[in-house]
Protein backbone atom coordinates (compact mmCIF):
# COMPACT_ATOMS: atom_id res chain seq x y z
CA UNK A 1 -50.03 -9.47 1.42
CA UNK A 2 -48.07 -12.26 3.16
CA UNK A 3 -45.82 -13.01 -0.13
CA UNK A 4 -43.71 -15.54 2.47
CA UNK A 5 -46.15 -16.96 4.38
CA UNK A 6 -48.20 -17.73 1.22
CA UNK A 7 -45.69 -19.30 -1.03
CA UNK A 8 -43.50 -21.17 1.57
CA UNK A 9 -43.88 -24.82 3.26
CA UNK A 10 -46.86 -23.30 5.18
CA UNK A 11 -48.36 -22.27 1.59
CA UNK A 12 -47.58 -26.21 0.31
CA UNK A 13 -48.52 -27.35 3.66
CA UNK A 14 -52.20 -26.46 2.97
CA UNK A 15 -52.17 -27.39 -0.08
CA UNK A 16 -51.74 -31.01 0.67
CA UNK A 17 -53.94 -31.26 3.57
CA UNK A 18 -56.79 -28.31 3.18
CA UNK A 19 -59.10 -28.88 1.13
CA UNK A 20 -58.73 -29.09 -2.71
CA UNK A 21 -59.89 -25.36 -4.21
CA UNK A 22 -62.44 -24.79 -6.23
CA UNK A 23 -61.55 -25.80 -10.13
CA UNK A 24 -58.15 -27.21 -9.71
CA UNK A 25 -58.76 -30.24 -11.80
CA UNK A 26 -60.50 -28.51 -14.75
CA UNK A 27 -57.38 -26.47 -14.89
CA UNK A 28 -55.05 -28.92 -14.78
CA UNK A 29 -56.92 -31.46 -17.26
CA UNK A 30 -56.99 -28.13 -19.56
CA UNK A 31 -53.08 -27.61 -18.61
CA UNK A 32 -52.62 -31.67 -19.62
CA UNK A 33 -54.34 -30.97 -22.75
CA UNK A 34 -52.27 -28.67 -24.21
CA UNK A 35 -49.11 -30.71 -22.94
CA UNK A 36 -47.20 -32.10 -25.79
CA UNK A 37 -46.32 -35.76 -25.48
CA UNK A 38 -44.38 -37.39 -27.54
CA UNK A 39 -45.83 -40.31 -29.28
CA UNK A 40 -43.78 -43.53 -30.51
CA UNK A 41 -45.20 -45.31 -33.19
CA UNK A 42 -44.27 -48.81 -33.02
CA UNK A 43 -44.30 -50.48 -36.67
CA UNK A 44 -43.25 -54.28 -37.73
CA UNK A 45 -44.97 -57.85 -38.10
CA UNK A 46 -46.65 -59.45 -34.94
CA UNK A 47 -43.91 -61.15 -32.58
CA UNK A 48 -41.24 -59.15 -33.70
CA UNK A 49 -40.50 -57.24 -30.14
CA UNK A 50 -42.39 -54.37 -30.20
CA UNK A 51 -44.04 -55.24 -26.45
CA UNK A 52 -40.61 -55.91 -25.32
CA UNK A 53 -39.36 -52.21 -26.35
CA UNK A 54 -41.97 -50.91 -24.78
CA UNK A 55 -41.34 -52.36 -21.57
CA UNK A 56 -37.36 -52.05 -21.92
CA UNK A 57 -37.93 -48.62 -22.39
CA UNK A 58 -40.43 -47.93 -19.20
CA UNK A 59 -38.90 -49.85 -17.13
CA UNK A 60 -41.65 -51.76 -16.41
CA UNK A 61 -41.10 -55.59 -15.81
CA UNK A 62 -45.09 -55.85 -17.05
CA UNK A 63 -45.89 -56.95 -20.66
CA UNK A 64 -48.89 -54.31 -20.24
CA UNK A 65 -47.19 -50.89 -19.42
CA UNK A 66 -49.46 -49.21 -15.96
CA UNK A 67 -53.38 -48.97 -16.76
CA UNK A 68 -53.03 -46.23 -19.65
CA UNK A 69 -53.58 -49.20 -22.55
CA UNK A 70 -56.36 -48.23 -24.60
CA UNK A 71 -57.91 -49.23 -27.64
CA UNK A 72 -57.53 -46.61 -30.51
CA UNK A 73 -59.50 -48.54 -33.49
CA UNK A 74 -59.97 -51.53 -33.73
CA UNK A 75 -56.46 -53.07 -34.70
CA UNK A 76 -54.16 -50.37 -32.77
CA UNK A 77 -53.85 -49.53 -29.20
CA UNK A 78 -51.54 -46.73 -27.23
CA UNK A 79 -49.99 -47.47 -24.32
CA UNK A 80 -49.67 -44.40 -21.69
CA UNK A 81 -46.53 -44.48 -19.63
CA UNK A 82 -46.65 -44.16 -16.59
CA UNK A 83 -50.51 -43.90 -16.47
CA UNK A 84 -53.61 -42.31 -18.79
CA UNK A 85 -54.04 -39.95 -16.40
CA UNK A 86 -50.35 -38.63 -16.32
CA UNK A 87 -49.06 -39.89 -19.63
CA UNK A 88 -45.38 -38.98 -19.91
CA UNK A 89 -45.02 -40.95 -23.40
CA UNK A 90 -47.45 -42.52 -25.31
CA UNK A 91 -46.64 -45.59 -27.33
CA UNK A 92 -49.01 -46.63 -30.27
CA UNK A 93 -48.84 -50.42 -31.00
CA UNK A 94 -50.38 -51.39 -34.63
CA UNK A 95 -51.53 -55.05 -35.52
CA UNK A 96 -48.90 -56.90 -37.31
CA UNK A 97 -48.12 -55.90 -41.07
CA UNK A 98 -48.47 -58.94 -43.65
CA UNK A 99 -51.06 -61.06 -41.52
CA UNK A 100 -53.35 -62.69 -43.39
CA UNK A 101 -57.00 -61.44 -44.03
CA UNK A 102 -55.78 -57.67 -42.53
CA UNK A 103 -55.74 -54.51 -44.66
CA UNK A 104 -53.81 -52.22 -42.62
CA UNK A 105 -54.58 -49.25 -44.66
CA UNK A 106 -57.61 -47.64 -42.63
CA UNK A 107 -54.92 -48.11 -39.39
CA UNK A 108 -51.76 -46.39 -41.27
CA UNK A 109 -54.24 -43.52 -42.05
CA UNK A 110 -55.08 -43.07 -38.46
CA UNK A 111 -51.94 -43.84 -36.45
CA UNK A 112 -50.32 -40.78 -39.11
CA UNK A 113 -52.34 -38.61 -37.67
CA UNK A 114 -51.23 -39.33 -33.54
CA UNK A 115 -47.11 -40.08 -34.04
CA UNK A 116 -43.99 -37.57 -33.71
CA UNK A 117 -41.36 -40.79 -34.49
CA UNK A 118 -41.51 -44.33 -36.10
CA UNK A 119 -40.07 -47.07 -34.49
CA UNK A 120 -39.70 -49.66 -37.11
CA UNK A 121 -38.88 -53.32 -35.47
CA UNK A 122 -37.88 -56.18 -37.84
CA UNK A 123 -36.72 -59.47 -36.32
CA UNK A 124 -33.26 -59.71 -37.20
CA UNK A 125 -33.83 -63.19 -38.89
CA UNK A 126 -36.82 -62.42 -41.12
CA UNK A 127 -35.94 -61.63 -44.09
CA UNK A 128 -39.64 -60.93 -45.66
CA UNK A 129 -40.40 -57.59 -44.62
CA UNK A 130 -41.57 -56.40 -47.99
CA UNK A 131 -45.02 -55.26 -46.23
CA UNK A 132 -43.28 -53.10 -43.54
CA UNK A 133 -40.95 -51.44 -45.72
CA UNK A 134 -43.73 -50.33 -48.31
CA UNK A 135 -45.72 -48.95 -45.12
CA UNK A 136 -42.50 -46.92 -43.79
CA UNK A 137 -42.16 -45.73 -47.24
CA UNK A 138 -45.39 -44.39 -47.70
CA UNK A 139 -45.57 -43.10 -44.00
CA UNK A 140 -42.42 -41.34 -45.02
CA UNK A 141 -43.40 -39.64 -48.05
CA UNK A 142 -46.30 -38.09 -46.16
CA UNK A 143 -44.51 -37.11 -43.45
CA UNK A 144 -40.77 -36.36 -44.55
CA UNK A 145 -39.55 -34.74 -41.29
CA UNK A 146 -40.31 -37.40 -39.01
CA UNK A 147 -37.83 -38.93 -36.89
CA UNK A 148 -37.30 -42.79 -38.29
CA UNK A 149 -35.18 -45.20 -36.00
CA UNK A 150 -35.18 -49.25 -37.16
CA UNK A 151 -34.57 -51.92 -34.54
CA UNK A 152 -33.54 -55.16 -35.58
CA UNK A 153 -34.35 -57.50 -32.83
CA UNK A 154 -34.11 -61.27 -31.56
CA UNK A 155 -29.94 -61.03 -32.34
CA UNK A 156 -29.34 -64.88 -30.78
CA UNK A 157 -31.09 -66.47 -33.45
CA UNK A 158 -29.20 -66.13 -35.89
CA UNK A 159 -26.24 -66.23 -33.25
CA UNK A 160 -23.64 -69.76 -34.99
CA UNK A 161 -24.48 -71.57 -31.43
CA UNK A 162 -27.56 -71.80 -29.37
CA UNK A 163 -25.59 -71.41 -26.26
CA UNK A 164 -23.67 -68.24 -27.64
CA UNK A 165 -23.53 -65.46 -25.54
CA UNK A 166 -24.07 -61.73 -26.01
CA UNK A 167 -21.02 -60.15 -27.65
CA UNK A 168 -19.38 -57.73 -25.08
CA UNK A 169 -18.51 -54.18 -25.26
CA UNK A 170 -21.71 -53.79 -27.51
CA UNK A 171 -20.49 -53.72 -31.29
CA UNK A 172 -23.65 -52.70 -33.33
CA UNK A 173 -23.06 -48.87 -32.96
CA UNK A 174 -20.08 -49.66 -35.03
CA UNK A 175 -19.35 -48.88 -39.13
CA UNK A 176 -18.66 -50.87 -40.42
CA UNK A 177 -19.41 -54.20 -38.17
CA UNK A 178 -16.47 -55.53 -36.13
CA UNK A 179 -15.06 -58.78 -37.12
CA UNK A 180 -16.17 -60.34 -34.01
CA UNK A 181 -19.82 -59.59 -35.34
CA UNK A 182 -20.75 -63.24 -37.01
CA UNK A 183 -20.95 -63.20 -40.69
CA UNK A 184 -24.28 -64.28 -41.04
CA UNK A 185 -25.61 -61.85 -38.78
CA UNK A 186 -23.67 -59.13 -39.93
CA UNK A 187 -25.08 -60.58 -43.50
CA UNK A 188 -28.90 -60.51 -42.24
CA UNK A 189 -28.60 -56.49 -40.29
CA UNK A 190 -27.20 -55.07 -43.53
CA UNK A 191 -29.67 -56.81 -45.80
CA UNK A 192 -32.15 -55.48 -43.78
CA UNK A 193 -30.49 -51.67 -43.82
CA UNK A 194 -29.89 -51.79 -47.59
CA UNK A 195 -33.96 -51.49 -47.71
CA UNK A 196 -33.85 -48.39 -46.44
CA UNK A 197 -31.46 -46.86 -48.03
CA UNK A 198 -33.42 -43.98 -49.50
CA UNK A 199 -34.73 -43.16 -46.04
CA UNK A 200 -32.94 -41.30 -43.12
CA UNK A 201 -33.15 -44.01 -41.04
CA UNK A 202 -31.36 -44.62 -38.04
CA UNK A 203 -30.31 -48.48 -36.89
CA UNK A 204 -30.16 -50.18 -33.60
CA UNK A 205 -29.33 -54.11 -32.81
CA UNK A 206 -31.14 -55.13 -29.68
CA UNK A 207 -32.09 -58.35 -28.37
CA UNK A 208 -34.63 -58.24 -25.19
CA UNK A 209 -35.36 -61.29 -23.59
CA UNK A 210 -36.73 -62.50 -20.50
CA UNK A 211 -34.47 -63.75 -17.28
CA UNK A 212 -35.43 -67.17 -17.88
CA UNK A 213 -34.05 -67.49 -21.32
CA UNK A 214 -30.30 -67.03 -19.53
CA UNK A 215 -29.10 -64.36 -21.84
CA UNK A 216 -26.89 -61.23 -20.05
CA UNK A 217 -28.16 -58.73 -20.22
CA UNK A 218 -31.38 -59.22 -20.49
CA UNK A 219 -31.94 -56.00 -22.15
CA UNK A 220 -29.06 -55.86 -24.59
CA UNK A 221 -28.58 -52.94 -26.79
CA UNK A 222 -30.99 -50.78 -24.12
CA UNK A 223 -28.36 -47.83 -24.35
CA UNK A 224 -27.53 -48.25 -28.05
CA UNK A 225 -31.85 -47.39 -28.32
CA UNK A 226 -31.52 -44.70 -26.11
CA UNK A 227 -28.97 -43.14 -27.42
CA UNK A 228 -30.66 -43.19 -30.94
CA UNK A 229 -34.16 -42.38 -29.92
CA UNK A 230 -32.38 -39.01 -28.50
CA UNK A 231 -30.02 -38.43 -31.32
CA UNK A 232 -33.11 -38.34 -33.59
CA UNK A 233 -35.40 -36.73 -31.61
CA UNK A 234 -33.38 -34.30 -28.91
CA UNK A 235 -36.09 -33.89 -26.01
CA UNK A 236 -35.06 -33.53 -22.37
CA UNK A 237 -37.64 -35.20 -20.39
CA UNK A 238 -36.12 -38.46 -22.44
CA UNK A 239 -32.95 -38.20 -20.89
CA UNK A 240 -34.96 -37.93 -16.96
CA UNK A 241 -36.48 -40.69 -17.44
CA UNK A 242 -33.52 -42.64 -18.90
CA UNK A 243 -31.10 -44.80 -16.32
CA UNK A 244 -28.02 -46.90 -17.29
CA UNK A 245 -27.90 -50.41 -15.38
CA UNK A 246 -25.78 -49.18 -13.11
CA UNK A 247 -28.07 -46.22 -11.92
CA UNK A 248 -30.96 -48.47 -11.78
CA UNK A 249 -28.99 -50.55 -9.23
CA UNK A 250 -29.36 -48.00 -6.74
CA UNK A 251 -32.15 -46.76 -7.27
CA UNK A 252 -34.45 -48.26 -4.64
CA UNK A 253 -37.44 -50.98 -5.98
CA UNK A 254 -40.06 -47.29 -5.08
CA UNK A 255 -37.85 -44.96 -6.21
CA UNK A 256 -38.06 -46.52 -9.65
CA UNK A 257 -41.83 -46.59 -9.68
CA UNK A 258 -41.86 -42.90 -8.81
CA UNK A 259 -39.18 -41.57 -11.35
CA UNK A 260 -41.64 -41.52 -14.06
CA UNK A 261 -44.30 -39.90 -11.71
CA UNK A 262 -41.70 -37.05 -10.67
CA UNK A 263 -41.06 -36.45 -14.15
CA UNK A 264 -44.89 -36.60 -15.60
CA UNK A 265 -46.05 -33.78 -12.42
CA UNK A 266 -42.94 -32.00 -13.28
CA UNK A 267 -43.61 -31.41 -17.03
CA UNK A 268 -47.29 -30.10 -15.71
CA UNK A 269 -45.57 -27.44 -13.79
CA UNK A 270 -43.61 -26.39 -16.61
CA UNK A 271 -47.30 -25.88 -18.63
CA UNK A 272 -48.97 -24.48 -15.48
CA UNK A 273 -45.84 -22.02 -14.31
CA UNK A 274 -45.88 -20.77 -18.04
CA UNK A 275 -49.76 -19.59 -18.41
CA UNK A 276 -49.86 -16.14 -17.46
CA UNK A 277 -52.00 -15.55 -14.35
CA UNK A 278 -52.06 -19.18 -13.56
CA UNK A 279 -50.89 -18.11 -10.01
CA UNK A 280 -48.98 -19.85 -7.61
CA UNK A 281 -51.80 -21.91 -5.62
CA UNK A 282 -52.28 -24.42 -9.32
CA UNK A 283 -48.72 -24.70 -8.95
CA UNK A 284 -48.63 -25.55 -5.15
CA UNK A 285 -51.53 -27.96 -5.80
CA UNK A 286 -49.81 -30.09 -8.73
CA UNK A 287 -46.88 -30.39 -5.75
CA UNK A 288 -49.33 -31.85 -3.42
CA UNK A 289 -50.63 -34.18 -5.62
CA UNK A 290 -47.25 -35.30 -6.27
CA UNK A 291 -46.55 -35.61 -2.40
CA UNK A 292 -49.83 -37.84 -2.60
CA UNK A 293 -48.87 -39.73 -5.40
CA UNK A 294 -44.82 -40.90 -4.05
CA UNK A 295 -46.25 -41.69 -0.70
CA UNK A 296 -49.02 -44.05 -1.77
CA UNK A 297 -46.20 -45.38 -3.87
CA UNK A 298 -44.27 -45.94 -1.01
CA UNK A 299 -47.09 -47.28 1.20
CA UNK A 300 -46.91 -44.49 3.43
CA UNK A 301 -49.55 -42.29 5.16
CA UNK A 302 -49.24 -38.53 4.05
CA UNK A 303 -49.53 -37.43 7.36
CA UNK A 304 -48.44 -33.49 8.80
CA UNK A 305 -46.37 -35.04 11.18
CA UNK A 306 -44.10 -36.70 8.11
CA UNK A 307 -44.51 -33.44 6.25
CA UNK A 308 -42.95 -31.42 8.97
CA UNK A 309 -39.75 -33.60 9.59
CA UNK A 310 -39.24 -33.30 5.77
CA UNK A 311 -39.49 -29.64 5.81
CA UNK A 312 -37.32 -29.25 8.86
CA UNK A 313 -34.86 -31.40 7.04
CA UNK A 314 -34.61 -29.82 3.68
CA UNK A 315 -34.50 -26.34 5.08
CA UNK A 316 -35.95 -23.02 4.41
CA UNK A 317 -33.95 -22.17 1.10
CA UNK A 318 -36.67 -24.14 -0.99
CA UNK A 319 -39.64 -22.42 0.32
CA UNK A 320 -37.89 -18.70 -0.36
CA UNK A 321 -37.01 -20.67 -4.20
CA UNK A 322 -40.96 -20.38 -4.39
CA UNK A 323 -41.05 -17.03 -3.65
CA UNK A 324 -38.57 -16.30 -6.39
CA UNK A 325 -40.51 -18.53 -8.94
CA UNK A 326 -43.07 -15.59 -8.21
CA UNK A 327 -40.68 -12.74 -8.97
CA UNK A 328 -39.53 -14.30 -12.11
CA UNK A 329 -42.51 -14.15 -13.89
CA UNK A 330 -42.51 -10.38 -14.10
CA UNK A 331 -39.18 -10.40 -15.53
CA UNK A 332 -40.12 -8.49 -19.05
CA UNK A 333 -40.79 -10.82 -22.53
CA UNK A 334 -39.64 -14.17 -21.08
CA UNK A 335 -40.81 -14.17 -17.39
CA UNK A 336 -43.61 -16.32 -17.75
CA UNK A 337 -41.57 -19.02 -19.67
CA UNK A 338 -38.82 -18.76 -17.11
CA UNK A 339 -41.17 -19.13 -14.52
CA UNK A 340 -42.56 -22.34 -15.95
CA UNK A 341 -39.35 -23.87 -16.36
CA UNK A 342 -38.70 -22.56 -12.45
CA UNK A 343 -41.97 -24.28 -11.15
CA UNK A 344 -41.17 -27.69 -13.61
CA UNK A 345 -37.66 -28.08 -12.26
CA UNK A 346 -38.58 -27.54 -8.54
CA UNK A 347 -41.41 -29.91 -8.67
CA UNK A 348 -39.34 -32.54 -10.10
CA UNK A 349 -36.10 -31.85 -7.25
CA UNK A 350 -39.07 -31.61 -4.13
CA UNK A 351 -40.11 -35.11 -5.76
CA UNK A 352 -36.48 -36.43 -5.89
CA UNK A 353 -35.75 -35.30 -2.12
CA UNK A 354 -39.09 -36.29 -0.98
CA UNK A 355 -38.14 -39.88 -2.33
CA UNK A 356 -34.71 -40.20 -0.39
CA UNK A 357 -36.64 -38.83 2.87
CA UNK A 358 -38.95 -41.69 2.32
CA UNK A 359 -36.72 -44.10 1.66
CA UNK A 360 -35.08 -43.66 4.99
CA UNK A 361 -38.59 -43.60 6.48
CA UNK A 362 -39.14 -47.15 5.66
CA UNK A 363 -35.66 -48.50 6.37
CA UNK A 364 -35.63 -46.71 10.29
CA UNK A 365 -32.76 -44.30 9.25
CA UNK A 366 -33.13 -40.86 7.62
CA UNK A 367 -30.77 -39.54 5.47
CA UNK A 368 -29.25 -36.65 7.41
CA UNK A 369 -30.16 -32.61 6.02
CA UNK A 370 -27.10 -32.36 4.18
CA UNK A 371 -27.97 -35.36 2.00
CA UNK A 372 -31.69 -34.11 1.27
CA UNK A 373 -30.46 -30.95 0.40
CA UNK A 374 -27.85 -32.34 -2.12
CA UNK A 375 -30.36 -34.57 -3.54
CA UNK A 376 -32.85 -31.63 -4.10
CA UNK A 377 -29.96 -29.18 -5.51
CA UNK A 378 -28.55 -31.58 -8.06
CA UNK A 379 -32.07 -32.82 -9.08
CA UNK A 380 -32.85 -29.58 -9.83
CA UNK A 381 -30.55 -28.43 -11.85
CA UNK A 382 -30.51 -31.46 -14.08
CA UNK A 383 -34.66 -30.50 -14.60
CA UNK A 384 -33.72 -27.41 -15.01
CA UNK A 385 -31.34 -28.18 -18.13
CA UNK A 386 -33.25 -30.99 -19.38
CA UNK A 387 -36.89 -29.06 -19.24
CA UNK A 388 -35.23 -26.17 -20.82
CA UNK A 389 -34.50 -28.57 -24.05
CA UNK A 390 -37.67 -29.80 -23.78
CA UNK A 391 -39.31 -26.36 -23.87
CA UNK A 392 -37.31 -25.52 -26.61
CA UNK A 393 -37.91 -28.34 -29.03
């Protein structure tokens, strides 16, 4: 047997453009069901910010996050990020708590049963929240080990001023508050705490708005979330999909779009690479589909011609890195996992290279070898580390 010439760019090659074997999509739908995803439960009274996380938090600049929204029940809906298809997270989004003429009980039952951590979001300026904190409390006592992170939101009003502005370096993450923190604010957050003082919650001040309402940043407190979300609930693939400001920057407009697409085909690998006797050919198929996926994103033709300057460009070494995802998996006890973690990470690097090459594509200048290469070396060892958490969790 050919071990090269089946697991190299030749092996991926026909993978993208042969025909699609027999049974790859009922094994990867049965590879995507046993995929855990992590599941936000977002808690608190209607207009109190809860859309606005969500889409802080995808990136998305749509109220509705991709096509994965979905009624649940009648009251509660997920959202699917980036897509139902290739849900990375899952957000569930319950009707507000204290309306009028709404018993959320048969909801609080149901959504228990879906979640892994509870976003609770109270609007920094309401001070009746008796509703919500009796629902946390009882979702707690049922489910004691879950992850519990509170986000008071809507900071500016109860800024002194209507024109104030944002107060910079961030403050919140602070104990106890700054002085520079105004005193009825800093009265109103630790109201709001002092509720849950019996729980392990965790506390965030944010205050998301839209461009037009002229407050900067738009997305204040963004890091202070993300930095709790992962400090209660430690999962890799949350920290690939994260980007500071800055990083987003330069990030191209299709580069964003495809970050969460790298990561969701990448996390797929990891589950396929890991089932014993899954073979290499599921794994080279969930890379084509990815190749599909980032140049439809990028409004690009998948053609062999493309494929074949990429390959020339990135080099050999990536195709013999199949290869030894291959020999890995007969390494005794353990070979299968490190396999997975092998196919996950080189998925998600192939993506991240294939992006840059792309990139260039449209603008009339490809980035030379050495800068693919780079790009797919340091991409892949940040998968590596981060899947490896993930795995572990």
């Amino acid at each position: 047997m050919n071990l090269f010439g089946k697991w190299s760019w030749y092996g991926l090659g026909n993978a993208i453009f042969a025909p699609k074997a027999d049974g790859l999509e009922a094994k990867l739908d049965e590879v995507k069901q046993k995929l855990p995803i992590p599941v936000f439960w977002l808690l608190g009274k209607a207009q109190s910010g809860k859309t606005s996380i969500i889409r802080a938090l995808t990136g998305s600049a749509d109220a509705v996050i991709g096509n994965g929204f979905q009624a649940c029940t009648r009251r509660s809906r997920f959202y699917d990020f980036p897509s139902s298809s290739h849900p990375l997270i899952r957000f569930l989004d319950t009707r507000g708590l204290g309306e009028s003429a709404y018993d959320p009980a048969e909801d609080l039952a149901w959504c228990a049963e879906q979640a892994h951590l509870l976003l609770v979001v109270l609007r920094a300026s309401d001070m009746n929240q008796a509703d919500v904190v009796a629902g946390v409390a009882e979702i707690h006592a049922k489910h004691p080990k879950w992850p519990i992170v509170v986000a008071q939101t809507v900071l500016h009003e109860v800024y002194p001023a209507a024109d104030d502005e944002h107060i910079q370096p961030y403050p919140y993450a602070q104990s106890p508050l700054p002085p520079q923190v105004p005193h009825r604010l800093v009265q109103s957050l630790l109201h709001q705490r002092a509720w849950f003082k019996d729980l392990p919650a965790q506390f965030v001040a944010l205050d998301f708005t839209l461009p037009e309402d002229g407050f900067t940043p738009a997305n204040y407190g963004l890091e202070a979330l993300w930095d709790t979300v992962e400090a209660v609930f430690p999962d890799g693939v949350l920290s690939l999909l994260r980007g500071s400001e800055q990083h987003r920057e330069l990030m191209d407009f299709h580069a964003q779009l495809a970050q969460p697409h790298l990561i969701g085909y990448a996390l797929l690998n990891l589950g396929v690479g890991a089932i014993p006797l899954a073979g290499l050919p599921l794994v080279l198929g969930v890379q084509a589909k990815l190749f599909h996926s980032i140049a439809s994103l990028y409004g690009l033709p998948l053609t062999r011609s493309l494929y074949l300057e990429f390959t020339t460009l990135i080099g050999t070494g990536v195709g013999v890195g199949m290869l030894g995802r291959e020999v890995l998996k007969w390494l005794p006890v353990y070979g299968w996992a490190v396999a997975g973690l092998y196919s996950g990470a080189m998925t998600y690097a192939l993506g991240k290279a294939f992006c840059l090459y792309l990139q260039g594509v449209k603008r009339g200048a490809l980035p030379d070898e050495a800068a693919i290469r780079l790009t797919y070396s340091d991409a892949f060892k940040q998968a590596k580390q981060l899947l490896k958490q993930r795995r572990d969790t």
